[in-house]
Protein backbone atom coordinates (compact mmCIF):
# COMPACT_ATOMS: atom_id res chain seq x y z
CA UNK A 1 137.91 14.76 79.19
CA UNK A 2 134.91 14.72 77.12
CA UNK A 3 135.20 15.02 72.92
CA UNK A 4 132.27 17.56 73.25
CA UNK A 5 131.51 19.59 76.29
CA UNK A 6 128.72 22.56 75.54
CA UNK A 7 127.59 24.23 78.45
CA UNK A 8 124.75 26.82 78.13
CA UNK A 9 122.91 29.30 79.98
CA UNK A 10 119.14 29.73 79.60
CA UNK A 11 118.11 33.12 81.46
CA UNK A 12 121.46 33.97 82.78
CA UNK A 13 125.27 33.62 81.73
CA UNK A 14 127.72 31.31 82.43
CA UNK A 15 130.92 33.27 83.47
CA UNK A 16 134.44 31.84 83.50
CA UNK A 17 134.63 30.61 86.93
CA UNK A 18 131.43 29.00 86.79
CA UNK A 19 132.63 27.09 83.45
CA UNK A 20 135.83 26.13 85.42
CA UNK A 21 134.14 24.93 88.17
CA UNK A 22 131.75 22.77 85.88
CA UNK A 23 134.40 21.42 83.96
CA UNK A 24 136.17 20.05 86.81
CA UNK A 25 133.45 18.83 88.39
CA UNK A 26 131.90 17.43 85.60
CA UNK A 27 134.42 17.10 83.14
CA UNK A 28 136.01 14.29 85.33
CA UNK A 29 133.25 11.84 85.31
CA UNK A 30 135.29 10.21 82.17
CA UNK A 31 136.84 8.23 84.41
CA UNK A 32 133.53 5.87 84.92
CA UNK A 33 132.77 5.44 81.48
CA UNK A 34 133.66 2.52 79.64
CA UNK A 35 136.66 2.70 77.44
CA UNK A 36 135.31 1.70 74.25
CA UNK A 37 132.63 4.42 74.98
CA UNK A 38 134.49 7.59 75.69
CA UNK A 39 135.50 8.44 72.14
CA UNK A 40 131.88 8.89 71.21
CA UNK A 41 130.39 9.94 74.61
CA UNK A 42 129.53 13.91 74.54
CA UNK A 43 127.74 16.20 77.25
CA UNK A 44 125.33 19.15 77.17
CA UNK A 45 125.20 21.22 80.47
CA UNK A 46 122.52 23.77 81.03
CA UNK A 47 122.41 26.50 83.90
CA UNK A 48 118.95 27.49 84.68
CA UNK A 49 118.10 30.68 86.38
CA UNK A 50 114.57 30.92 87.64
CA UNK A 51 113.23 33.92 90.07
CA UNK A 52 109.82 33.23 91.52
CA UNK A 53 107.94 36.28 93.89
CA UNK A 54 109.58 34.77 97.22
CA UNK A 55 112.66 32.40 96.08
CA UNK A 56 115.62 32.16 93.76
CA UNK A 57 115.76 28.48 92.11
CA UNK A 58 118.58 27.65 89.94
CA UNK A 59 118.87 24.36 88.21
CA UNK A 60 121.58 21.81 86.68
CA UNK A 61 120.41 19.89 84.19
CA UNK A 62 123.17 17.18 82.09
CA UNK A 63 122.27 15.32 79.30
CA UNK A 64 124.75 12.60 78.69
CA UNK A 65 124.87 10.86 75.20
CA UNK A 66 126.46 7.56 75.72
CA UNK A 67 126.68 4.58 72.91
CA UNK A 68 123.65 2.71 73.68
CA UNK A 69 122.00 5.06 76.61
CA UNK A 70 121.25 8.97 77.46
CA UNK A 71 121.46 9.65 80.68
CA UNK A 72 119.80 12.80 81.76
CA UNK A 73 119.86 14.54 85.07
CA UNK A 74 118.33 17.04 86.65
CA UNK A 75 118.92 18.98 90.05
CA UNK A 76 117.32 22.15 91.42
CA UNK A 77 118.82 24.03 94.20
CA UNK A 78 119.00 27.82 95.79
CA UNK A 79 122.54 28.14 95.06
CA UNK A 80 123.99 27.03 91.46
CA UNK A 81 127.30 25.20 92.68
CA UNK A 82 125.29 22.79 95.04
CA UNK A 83 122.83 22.20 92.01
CA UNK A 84 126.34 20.82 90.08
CA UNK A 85 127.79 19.11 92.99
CA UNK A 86 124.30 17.40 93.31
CA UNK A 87 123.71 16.60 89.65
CA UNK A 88 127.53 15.27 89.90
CA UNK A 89 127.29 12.93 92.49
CA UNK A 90 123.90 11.56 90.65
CA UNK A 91 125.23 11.44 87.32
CA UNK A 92 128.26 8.80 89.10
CA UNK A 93 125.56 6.86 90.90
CA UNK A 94 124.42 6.21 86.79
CA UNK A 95 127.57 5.99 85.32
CA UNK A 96 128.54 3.30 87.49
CA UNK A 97 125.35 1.16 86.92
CA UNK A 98 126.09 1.66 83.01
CA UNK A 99 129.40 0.48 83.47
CA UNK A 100 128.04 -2.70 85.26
CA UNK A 101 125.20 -3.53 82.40
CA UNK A 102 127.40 -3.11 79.45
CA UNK A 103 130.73 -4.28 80.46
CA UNK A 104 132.20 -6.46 77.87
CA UNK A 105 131.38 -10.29 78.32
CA UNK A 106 134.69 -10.85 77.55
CA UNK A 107 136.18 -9.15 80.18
CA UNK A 108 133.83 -11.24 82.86
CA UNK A 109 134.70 -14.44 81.01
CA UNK A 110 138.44 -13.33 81.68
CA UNK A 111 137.60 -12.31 85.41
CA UNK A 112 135.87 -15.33 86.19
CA UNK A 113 138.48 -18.21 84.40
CA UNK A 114 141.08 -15.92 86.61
CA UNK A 115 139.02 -16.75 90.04
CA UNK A 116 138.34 -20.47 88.67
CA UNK A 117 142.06 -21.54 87.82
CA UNK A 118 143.27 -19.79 91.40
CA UNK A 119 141.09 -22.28 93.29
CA UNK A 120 141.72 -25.76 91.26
């Protein structure tokens, strides 16, 4: 889990099972961050509520602080738990890349000697 999780509600409120059901979703992305950047990785969630004359909108937007990136993402959808399930799926597409560009060298020196020494 995340040091510090804030989510907020601009033009509506967040009730419990809607928290629960972002903090699962959400909550467990931890998993794809880099070790050495989890103690200082924090989120900010907002729930958007926006009512137009002919359609209801409601939009997800995360804003991921990371060591040397912020990753923000940003989903709109009619209904507020496919806007999260969206906005999840996107914000593990970008975790995953951010793992890949600042993995430790030494960790790919250690991988590659390993592949080098099983083939001589």
């Amino acid at each position: 889990m995340f040091q510090k999780f804030e989510i907020n509600g601009v033009h509506s409120t967040v009730d419990p099972v809607l928290r629960k059901y972002i903090n699962k979703k959400i909550g467990n992305l931890d998993k794809y961050i880099p070790k050495h950047a989890r103690d200082s990785a924090h989120v900010e969630v907002f729930i958007k509520e926006g009512k137009t004359k002919n359609n209801n909108s409601c939009t997800c937007e995360v804003t991921l602080f990371l060591p040397k990136q912020t990753l923000i993402i940003n989903e709109t959808s009619i209904n507020m738990y496919a806007a999260i399930d969206i906005t999840e799926a996107k914000l593990k597409l970008q975790l995953k890349k951010y793992k890949e560009l600042h993995n430790s060298a030494k960790i790919r020196r250690h991988l590659m000697g390993r592949f080098s020494r099983k083939s001589a």
